[in-house]
Protein backbone atom coordinates (compact mmCIF):
# COMPACT_ATOMS: atom_id res chain seq x y z
CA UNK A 1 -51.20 -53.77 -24.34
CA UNK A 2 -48.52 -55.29 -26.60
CA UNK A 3 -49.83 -53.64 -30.33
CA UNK A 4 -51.04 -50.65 -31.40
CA UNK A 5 -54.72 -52.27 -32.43
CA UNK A 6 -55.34 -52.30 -28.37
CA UNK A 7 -55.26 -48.93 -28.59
CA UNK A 8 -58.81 -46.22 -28.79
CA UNK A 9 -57.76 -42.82 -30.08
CA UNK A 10 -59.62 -39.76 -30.21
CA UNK A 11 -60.36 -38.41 -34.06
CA UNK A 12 -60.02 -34.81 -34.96
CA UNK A 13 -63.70 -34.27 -34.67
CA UNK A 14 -63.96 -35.82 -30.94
CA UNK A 15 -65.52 -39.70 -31.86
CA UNK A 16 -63.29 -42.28 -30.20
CA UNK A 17 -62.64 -44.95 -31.98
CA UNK A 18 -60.35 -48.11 -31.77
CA UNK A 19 -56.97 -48.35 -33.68
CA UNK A 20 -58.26 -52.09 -34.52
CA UNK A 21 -60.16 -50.20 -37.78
CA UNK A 22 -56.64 -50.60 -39.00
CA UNK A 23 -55.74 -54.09 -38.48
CA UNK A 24 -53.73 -55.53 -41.32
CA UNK A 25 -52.22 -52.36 -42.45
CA UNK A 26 -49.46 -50.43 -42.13
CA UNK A 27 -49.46 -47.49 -40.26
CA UNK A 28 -47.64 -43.87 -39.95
CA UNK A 29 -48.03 -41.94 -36.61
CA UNK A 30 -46.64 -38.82 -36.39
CA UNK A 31 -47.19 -35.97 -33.67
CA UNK A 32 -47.62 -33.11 -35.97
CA UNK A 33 -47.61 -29.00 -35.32
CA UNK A 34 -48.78 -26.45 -37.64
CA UNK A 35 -46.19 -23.88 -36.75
CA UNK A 36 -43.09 -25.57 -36.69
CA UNK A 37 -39.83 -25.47 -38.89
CA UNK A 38 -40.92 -29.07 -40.26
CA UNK A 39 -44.59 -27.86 -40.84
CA UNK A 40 -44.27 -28.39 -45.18
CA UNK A 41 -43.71 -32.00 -43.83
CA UNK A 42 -47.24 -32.40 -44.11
CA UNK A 43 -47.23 -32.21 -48.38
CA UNK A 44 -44.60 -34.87 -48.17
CA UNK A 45 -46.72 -37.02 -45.74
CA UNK A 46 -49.84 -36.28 -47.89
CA UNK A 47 -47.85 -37.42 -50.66
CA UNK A 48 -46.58 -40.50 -49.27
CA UNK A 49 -50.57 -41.51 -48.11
CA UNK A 50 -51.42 -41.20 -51.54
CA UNK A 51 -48.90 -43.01 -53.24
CA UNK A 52 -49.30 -46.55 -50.63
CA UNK A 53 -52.85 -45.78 -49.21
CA UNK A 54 -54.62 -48.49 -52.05
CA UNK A 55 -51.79 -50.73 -50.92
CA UNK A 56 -52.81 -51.28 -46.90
CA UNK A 57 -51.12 -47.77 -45.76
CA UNK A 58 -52.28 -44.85 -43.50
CA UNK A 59 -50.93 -42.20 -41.73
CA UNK A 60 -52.08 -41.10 -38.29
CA UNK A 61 -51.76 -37.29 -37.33
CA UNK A 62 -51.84 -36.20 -33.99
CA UNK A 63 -51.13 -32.26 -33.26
CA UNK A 64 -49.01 -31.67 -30.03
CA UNK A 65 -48.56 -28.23 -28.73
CA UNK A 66 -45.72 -29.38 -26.29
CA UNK A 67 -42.90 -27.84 -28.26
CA UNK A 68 -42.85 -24.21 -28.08
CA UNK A 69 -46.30 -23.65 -28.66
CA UNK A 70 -46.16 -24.49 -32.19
CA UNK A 71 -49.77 -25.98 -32.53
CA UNK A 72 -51.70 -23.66 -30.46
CA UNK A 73 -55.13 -23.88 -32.01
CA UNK A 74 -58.15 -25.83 -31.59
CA UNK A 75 -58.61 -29.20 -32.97
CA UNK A 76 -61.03 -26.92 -36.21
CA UNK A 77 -58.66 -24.83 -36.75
CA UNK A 78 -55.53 -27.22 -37.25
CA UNK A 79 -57.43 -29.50 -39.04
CA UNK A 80 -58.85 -26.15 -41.51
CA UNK A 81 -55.06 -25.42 -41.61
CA UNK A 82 -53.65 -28.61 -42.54
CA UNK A 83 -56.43 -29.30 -45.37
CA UNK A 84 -56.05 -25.73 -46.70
CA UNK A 85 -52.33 -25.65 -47.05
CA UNK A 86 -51.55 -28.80 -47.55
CA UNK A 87 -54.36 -30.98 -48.45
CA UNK A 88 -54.25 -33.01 -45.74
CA UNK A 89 -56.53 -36.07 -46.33
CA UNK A 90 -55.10 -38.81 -43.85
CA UNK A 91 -56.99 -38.76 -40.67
CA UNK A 92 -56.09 -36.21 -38.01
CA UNK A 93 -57.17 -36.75 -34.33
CA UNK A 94 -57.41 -34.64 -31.36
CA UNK A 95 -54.02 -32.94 -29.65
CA UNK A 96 -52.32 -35.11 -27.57
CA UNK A 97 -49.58 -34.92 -25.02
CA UNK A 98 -46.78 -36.81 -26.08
CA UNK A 99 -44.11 -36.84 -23.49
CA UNK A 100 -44.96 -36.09 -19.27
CA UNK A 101 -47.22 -36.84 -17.09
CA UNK A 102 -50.59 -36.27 -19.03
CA UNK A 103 -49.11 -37.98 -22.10
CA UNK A 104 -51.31 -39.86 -24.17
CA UNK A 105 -51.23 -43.65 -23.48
CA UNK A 106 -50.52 -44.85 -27.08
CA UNK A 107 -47.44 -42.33 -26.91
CA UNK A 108 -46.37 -43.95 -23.90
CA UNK A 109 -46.32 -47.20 -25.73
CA UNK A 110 -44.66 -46.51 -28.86
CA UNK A 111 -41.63 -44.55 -27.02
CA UNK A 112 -41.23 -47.64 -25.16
CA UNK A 113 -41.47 -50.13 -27.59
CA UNK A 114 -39.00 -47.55 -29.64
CA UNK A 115 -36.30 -47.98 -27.12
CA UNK A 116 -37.73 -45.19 -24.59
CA UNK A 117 -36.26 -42.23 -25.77
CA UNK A 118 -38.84 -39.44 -25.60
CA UNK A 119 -39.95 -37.29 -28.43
CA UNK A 120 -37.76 -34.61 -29.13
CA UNK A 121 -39.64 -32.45 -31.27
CA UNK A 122 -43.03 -32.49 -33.57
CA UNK A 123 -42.93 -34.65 -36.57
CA UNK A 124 -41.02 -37.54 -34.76
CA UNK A 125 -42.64 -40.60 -37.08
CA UNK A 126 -43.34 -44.23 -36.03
CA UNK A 127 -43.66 -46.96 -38.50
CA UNK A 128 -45.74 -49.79 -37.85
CA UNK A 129 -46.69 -53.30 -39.86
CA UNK A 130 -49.66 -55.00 -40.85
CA UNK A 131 -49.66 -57.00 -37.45
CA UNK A 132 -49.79 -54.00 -35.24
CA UNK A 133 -46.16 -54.50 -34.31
CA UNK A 134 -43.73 -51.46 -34.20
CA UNK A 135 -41.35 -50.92 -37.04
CA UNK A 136 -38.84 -48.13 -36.91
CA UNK A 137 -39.19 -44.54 -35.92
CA UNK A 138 -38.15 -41.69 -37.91
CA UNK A 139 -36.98 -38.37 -35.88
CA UNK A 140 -38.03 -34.90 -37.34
CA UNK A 141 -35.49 -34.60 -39.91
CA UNK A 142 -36.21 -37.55 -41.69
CA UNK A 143 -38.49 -36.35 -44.39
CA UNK A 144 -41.53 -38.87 -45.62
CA UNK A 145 -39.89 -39.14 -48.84
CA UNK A 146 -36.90 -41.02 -46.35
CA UNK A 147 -39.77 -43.71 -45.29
CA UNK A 148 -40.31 -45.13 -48.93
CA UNK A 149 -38.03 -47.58 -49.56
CA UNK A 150 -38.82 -48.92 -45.89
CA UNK A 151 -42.60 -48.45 -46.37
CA UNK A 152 -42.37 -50.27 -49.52
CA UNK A 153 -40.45 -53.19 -48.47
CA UNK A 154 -43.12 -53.30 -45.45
CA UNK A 155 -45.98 -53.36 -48.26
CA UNK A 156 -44.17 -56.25 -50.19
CA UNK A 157 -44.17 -58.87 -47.02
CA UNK A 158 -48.23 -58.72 -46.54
């Protein structure tokens, strides 16, 4: 598989689907946790989907409960949690592994095609164009607010 559009993902409410639905725009995937230091990340990402969404933007959330156990719930209840306190409209899918031996396949791909570092902790981002092609990736501490000015450049070359 050389683009993300190869990929089939599982949604939040457990329909699989194929990442092709999003051919020609740009994407945001981010492994997300709902009790994690970087959990108010989620009003900046909501933010950021509304402000490029009519322009050829999503975002892609995927819970991960790899890091400390900071997304323990089941796919209802982090979904009830991420609408409720933070209005979370972008789609969320179903928890993933994203690093070891059960990780999730388009994980696998984007940490290689990110220069195969592993993810180090939840809200590690990965920016991707209209073509399917990887972008950049964003670790934790970057906020969503960081992404902009490369989002919007992104946006300008469709």
């Amino acid at each position: 598989m050389t683009k993300i559009t190869d990929f089939t993902v599982t949604d939040i409410a457990g329909e699989s689907y194929p990442l092709s639905r999003y051919q020609g725009q740009a994407l945001l995937i981010v492994n997300t946790a709902s009790k994690c230091g970087f959990t108010p990340q989620f009003a900046g990402l909501e933010e950021l989907y509304q402000t490029y969404r009519n322009q050829g933007f999503t975002i892609l959330g995927f819970p991960c409960n790899q890091f400390l156990m900071q997304d323990p719930g089941s796919d209802q209840k982090i979904v009830t949690f991420c609408q409720q306190n933070y209005g979370v409209s972008f789609p969320m899918h179903h928890k993933i592994k994203v690093n070891g031996a059960q990780q999730d396949p388009l994980y696998r791909y984007l940490i290689d095609v990110s220069g195969g570092a592993n993810i180090k902790w939840n809200f590690t981002k990965f920016l991707i164009d209209q073509n399917g092609q990887f972008v950049q990736r964003f670790e934790p501490k970057e906020t969503p607010a960081s992404i902009s000015p490369v989002l919007e450049q992104l946006l300008k070359t469709d």
